[in-house]
Protein backbone atom coordinates (compact mmCIF):
# COMPACT_ATOMS: atom_id res chain seq x y z
CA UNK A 1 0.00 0.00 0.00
CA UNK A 2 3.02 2.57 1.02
CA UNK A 3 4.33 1.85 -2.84
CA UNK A 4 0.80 3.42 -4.09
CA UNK A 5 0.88 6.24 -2.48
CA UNK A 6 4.05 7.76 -2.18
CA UNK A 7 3.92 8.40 -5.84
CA UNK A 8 1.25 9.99 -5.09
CA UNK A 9 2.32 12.03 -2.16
CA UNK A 10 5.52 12.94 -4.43
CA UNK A 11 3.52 13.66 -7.66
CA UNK A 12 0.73 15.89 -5.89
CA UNK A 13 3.10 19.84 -5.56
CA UNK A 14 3.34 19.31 -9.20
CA UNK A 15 -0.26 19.95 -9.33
CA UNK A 16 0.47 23.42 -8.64
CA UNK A 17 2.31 23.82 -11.79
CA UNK A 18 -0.24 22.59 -14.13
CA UNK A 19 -1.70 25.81 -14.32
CA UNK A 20 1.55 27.44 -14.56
CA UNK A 21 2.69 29.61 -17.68
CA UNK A 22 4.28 27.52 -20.29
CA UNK A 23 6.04 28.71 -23.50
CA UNK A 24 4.40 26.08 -25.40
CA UNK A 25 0.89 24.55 -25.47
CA UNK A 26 2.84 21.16 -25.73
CA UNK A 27 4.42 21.85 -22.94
CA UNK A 28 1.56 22.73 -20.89
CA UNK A 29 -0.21 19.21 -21.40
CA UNK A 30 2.68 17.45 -21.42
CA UNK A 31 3.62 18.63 -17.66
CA UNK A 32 -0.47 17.78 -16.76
CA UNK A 33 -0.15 14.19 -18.12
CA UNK A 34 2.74 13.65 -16.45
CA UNK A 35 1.42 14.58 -13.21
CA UNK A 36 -1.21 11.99 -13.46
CA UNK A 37 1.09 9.70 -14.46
CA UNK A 38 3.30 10.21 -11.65
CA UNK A 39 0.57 10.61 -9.21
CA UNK A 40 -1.38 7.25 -10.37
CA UNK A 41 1.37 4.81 -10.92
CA UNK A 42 1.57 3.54 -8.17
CA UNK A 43 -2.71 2.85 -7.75
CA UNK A 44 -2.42 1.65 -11.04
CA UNK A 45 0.17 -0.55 -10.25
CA UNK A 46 -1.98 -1.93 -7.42
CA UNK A 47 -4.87 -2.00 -8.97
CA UNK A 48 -3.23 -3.76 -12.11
CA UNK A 49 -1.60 -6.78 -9.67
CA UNK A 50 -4.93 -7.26 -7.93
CA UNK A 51 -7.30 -7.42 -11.10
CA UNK A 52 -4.69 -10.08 -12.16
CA UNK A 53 -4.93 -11.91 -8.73
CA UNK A 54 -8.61 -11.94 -9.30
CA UNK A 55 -9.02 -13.28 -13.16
CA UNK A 56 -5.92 -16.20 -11.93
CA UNK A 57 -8.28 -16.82 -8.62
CA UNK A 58 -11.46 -16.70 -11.04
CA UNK A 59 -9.33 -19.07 -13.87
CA UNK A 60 -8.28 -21.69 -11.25
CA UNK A 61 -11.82 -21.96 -10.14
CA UNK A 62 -13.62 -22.87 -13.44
CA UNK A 63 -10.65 -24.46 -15.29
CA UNK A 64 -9.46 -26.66 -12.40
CA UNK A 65 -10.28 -30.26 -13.91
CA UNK A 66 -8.76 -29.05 -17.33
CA UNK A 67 -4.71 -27.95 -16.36
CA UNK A 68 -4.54 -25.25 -19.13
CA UNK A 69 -1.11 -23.77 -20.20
CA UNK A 70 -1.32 -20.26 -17.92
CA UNK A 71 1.74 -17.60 -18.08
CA UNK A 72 3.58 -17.90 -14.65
CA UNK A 73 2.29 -15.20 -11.92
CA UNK A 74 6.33 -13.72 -11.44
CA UNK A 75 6.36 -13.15 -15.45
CA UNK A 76 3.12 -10.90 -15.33
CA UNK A 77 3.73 -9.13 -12.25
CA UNK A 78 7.51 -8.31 -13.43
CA UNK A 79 6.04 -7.19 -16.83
CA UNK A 80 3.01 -4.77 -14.80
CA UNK A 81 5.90 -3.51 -12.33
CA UNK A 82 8.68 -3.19 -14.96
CA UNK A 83 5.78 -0.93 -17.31
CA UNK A 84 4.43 1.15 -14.58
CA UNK A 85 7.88 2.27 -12.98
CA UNK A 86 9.28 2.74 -16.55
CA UNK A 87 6.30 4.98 -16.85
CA UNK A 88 6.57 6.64 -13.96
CA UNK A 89 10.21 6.97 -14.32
CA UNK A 90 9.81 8.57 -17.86
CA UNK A 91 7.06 11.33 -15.85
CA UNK A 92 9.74 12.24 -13.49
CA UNK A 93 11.91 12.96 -15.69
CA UNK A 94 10.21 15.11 -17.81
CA UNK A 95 8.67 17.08 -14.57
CA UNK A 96 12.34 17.20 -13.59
CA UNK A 97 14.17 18.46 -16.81
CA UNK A 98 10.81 20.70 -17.47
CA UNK A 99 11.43 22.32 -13.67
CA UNK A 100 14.84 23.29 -14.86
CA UNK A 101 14.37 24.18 -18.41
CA UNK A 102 11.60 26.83 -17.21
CA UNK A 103 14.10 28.64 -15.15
CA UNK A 104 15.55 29.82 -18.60
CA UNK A 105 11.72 30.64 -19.77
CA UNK A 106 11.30 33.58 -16.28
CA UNK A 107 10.62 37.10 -17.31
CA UNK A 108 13.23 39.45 -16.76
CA UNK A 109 11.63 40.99 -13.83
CA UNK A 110 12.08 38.09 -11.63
CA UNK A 111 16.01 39.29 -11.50
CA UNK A 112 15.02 42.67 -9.77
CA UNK A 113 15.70 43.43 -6.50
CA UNK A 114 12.64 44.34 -4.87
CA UNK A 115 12.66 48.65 -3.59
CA UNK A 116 12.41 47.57 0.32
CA UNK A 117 15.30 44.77 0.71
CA UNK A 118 17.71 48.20 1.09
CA UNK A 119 15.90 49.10 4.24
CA UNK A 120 17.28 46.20 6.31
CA UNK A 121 20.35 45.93 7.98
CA UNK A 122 23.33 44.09 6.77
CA UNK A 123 25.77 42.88 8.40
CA UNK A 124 29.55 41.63 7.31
């Protein structure tokens, strides 16, 4: 359960930024669709590994008496893990190089020095 939801915990402050300004429209929707991929990877990945628990538990039930060929539970659960986190890894990185790149996107009146920081003391 902790695995679902720290994504989530980590990919939620990057809601704030989805209605940022972005230079690009791209960009824009890009940075939202990463934030719900971030922020539901890890449910998914949950949700994904139970549903699969449930159709084998459902499977062995009616197809008992017949011994069918089925795809070993490691093999699916490696390939549901191994998409999600590669997934979730490819969200964080965009989120991450985005975050920097948009620190060469600021106006140039975020460089000013604001009229009232001269009124306090400094010392050294």
């Amino acid at each position: 359960l902790m695995f679902s939801m720290l994504p989530a915990v980590y990919g939620c402050p990057h809601v704030l930024g989805c209605y940022a300004a972005f230079p690009t429209t791209w960009e824009r929707i890009a940075w939202r669709v990463s934030t719900l991929v971030v922020i539901g990877s890890g449910l998914a990945t949950l949700m994904l590994l139970e549903a699969v628990a449930l159709v084998r538990w459902v499977i062995s039930r009616i197809d008992r008496p017949y011994g069918r060929f089925t795809i070993p539970d490691e093999i699916v659960n490696r390939t549901i893990w191994s998409l999600t986190f590669s997934l979730y890894v490819a969200a964080t990185g965009f989120l991450l190089a985005e975050s920097f790149r948009q620190l060469f996107a600021l106006p140039p009146g975020v460089f000013e020095l604001p009229s009232w920081t001269g009124s306090f003391p400094h010392f050294g």
